[in-house]
PDB file of N, CA and C in Angstrom:
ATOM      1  N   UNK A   1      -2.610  37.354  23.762  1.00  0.00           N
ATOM      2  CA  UNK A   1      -1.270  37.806  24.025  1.00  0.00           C
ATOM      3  C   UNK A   1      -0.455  36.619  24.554  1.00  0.00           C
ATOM      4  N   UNK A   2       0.939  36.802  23.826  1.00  0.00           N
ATOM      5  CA  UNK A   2       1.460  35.189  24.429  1.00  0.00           C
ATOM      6  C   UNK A   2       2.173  35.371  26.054  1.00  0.00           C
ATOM      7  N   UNK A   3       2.054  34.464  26.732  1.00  0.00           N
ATOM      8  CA  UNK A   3       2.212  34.221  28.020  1.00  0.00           C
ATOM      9  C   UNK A   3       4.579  34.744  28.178  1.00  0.00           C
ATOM     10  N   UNK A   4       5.082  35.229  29.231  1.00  0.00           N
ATOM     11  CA  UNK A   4       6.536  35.837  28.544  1.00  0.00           C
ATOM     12  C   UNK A   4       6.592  34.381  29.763  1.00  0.00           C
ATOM     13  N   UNK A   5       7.713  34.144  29.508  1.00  0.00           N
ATOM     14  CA  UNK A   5       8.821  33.004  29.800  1.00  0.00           C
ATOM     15  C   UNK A   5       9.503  33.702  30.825  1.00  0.00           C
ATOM     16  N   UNK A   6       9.408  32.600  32.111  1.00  0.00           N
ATOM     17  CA  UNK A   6      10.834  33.122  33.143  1.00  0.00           C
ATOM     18  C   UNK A   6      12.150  33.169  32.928  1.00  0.00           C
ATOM     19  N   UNK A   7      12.984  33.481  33.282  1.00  0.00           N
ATOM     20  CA  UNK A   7      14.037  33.431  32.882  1.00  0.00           C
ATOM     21  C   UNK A   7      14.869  32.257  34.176  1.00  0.00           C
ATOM     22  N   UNK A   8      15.421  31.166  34.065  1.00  0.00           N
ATOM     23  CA  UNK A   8      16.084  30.366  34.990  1.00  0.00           C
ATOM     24  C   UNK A   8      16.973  31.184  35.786  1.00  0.00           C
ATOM     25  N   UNK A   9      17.181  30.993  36.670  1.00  0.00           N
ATOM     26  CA  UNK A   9      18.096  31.224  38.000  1.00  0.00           C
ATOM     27  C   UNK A   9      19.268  30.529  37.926  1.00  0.00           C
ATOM     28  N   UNK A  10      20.184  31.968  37.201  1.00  0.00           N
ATOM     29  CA  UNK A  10      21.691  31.176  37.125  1.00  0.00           C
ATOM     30  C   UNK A  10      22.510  32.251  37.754  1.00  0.00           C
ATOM     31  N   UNK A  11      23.539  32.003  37.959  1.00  0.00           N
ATOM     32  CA  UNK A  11      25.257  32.354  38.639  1.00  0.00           C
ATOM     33  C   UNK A  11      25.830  32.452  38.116  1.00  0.00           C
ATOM     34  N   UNK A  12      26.593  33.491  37.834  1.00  0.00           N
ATOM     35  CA  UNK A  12      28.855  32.969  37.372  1.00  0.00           C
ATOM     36  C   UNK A  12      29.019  31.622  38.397  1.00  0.00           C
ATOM     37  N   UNK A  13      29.510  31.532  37.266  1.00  0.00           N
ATOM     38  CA  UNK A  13      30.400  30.064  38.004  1.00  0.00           C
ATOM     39  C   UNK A  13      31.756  30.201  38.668  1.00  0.00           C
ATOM     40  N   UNK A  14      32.001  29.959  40.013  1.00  0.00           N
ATOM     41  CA  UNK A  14      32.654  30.315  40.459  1.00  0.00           C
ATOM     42  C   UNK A  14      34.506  30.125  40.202  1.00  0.00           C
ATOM     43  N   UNK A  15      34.339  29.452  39.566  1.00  0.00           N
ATOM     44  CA  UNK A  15      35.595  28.875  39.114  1.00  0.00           C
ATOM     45  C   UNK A  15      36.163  29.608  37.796  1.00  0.00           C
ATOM     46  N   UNK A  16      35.596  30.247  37.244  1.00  0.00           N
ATOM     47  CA  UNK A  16      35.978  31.208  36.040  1.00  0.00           C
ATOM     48  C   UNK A  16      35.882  32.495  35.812  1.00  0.00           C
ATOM     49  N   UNK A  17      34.607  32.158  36.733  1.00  0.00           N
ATOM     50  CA  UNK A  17      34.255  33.955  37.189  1.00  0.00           C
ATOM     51  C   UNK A  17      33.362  34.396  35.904  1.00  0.00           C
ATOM     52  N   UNK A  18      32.859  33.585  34.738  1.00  0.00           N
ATOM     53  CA  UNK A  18      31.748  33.829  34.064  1.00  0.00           C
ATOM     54  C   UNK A  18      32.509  34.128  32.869  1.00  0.00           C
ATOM     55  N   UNK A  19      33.629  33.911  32.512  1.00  0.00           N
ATOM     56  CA  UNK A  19      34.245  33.499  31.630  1.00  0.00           C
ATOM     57  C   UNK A  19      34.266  32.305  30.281  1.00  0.00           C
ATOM     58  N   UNK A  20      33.583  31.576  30.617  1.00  0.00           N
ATOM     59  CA  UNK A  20      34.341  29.744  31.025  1.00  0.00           C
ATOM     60  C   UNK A  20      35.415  29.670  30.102  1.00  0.00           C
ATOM     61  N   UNK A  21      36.601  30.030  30.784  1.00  0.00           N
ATOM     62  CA  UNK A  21      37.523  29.571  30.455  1.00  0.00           C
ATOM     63  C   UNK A  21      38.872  29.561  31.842  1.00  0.00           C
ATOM     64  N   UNK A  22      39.360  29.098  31.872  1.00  0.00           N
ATOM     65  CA  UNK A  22      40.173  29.204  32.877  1.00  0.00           C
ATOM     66  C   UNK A  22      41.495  28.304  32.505  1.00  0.00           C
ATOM     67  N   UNK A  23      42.988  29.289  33.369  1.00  0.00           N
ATOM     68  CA  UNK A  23      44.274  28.686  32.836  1.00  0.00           C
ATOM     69  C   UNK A  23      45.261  28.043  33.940  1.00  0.00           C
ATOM     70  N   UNK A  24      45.677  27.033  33.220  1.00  0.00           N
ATOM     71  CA  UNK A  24      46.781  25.623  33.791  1.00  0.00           C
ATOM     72  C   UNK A  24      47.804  25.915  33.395  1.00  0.00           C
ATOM     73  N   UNK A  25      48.707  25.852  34.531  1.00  0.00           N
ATOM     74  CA  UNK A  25      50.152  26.317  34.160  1.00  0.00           C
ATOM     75  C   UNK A  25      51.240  24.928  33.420  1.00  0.00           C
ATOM     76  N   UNK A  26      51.845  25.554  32.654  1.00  0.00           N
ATOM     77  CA  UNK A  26      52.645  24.161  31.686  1.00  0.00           C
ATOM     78  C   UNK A  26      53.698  24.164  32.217  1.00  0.00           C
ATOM     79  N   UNK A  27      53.847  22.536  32.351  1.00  0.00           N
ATOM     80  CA  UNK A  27      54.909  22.199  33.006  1.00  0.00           C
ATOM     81  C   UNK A  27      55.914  21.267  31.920  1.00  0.00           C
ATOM     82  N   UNK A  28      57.283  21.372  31.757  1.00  0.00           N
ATOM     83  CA  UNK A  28      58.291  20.810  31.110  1.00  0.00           C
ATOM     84  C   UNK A  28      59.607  20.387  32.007  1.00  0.00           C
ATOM     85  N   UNK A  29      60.083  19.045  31.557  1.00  0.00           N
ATOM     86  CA  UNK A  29      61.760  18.529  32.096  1.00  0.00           C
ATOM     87  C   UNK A  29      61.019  17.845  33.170  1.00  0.00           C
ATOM     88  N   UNK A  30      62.157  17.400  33.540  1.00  0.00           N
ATOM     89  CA  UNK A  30      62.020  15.875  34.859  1.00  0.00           C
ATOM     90  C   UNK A  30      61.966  17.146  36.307  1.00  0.00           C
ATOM     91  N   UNK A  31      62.798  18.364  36.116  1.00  0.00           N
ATOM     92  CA  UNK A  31      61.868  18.689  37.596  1.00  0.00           C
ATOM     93  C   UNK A  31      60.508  19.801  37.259  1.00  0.00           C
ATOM     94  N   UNK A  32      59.740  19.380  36.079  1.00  0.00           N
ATOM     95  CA  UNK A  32      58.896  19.866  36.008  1.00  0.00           C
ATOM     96  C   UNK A  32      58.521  21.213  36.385  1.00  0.00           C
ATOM     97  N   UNK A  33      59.637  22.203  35.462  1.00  0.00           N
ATOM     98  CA  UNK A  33      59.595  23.725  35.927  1.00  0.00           C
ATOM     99  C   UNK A  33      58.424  24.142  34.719  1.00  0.00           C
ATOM    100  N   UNK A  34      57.855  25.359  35.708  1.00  0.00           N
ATOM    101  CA  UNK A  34      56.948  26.220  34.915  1.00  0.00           C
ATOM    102  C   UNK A  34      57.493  26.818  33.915  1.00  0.00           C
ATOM    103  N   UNK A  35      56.748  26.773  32.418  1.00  0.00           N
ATOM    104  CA  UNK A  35      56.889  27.436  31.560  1.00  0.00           C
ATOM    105  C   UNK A  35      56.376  28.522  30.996  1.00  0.00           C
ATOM    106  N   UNK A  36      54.900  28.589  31.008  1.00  0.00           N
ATOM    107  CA  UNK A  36      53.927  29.215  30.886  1.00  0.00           C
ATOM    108  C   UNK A  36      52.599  28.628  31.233  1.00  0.00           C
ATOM    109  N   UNK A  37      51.095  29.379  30.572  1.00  0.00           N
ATOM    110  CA  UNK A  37      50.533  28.737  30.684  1.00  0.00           C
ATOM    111  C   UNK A  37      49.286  28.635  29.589  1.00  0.00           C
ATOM    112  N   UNK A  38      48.481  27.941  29.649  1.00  0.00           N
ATOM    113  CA  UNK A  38      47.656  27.228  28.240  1.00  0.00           C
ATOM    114  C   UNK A  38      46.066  27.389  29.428  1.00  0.00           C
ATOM    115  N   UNK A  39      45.071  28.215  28.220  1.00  0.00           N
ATOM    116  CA  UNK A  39      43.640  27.948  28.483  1.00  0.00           C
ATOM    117  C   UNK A  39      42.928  27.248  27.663  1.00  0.00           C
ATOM    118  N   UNK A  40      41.969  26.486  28.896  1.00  0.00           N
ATOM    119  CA  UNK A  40      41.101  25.738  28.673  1.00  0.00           C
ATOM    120  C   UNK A  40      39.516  25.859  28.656  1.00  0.00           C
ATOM    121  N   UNK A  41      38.703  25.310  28.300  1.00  0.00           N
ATOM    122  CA  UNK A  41      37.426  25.122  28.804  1.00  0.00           C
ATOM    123  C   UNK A  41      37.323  25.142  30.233  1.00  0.00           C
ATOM    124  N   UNK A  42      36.316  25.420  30.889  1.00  0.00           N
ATOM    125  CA  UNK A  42      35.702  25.392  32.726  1.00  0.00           C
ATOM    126  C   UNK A  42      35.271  24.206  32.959  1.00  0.00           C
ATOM    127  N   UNK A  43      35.701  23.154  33.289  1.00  0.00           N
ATOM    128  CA  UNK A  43      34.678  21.672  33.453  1.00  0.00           C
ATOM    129  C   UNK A  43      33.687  21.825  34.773  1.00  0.00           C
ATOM    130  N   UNK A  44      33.804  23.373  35.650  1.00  0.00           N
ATOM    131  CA  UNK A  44      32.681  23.827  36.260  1.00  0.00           C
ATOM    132  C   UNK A  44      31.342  23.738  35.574  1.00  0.00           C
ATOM    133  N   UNK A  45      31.448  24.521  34.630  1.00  0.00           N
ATOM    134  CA  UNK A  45      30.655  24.974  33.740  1.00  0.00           C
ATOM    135  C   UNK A  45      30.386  24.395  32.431  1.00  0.00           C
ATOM    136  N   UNK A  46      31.193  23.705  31.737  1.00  0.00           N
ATOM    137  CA  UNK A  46      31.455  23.322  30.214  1.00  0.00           C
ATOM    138  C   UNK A  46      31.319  24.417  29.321  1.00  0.00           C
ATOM    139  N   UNK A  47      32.080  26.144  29.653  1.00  0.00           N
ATOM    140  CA  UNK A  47      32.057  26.622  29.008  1.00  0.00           C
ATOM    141  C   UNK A  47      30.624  28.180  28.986  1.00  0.00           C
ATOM    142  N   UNK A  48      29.912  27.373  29.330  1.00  0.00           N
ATOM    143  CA  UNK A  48      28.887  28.475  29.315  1.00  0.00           C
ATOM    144  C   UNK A  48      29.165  29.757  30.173  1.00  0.00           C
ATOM    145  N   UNK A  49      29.509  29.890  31.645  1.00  0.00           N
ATOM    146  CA  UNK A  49      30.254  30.497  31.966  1.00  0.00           C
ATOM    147  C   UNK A  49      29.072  30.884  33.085  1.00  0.00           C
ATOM    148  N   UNK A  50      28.189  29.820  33.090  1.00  0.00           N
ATOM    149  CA  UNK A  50      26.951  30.293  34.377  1.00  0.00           C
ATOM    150  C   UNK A  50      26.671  28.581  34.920  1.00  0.00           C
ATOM    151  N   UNK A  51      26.384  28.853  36.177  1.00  0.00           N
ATOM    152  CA  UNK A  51      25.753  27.293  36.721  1.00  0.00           C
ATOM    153  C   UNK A  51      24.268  27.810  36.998  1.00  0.00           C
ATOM    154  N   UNK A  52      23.655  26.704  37.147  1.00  0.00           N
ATOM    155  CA  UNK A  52      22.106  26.865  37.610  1.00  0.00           C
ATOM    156  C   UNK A  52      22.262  27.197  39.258  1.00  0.00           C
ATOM    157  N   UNK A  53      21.139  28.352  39.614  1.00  0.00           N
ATOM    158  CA  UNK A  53      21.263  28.528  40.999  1.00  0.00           C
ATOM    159  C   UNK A  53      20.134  27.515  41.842  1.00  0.00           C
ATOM    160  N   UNK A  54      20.895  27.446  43.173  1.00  0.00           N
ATOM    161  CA  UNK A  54      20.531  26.308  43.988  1.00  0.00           C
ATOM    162  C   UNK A  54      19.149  27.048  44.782  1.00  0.00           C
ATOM    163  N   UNK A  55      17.665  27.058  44.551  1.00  0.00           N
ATOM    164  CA  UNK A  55      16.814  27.463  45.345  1.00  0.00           C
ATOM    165  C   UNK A  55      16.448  26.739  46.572  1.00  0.00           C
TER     166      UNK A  55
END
């Protein structure tokens, strides 16, 4: 019988909330008023949307 595999010890990442994606507000003109805003990748995470937990 084959031996089962642990599973690693991971988290939401706190910064996306397990998403990975998270949004930056756009800024336009010299006094740099809000326009809207644009999502990105989590550079918490790179996306996966979990970090490894700290034992």
């Amino acid at each position: 019988m084959a031996r089962k595999t642990a599973k690693p010890n991971v988290k939401q990442c706190p910064a996306c909330h397990g998403t990975g994606e998270v949004s930056r507000p756009v800024r336009v003109g010299r006094k740099r008023r809000r326009v809207g805003e644009q999502t990105g990748v989590c550079l918490g995470c790179l996306g996966a949307g979990e970090i490894p937990a700290d034992d």
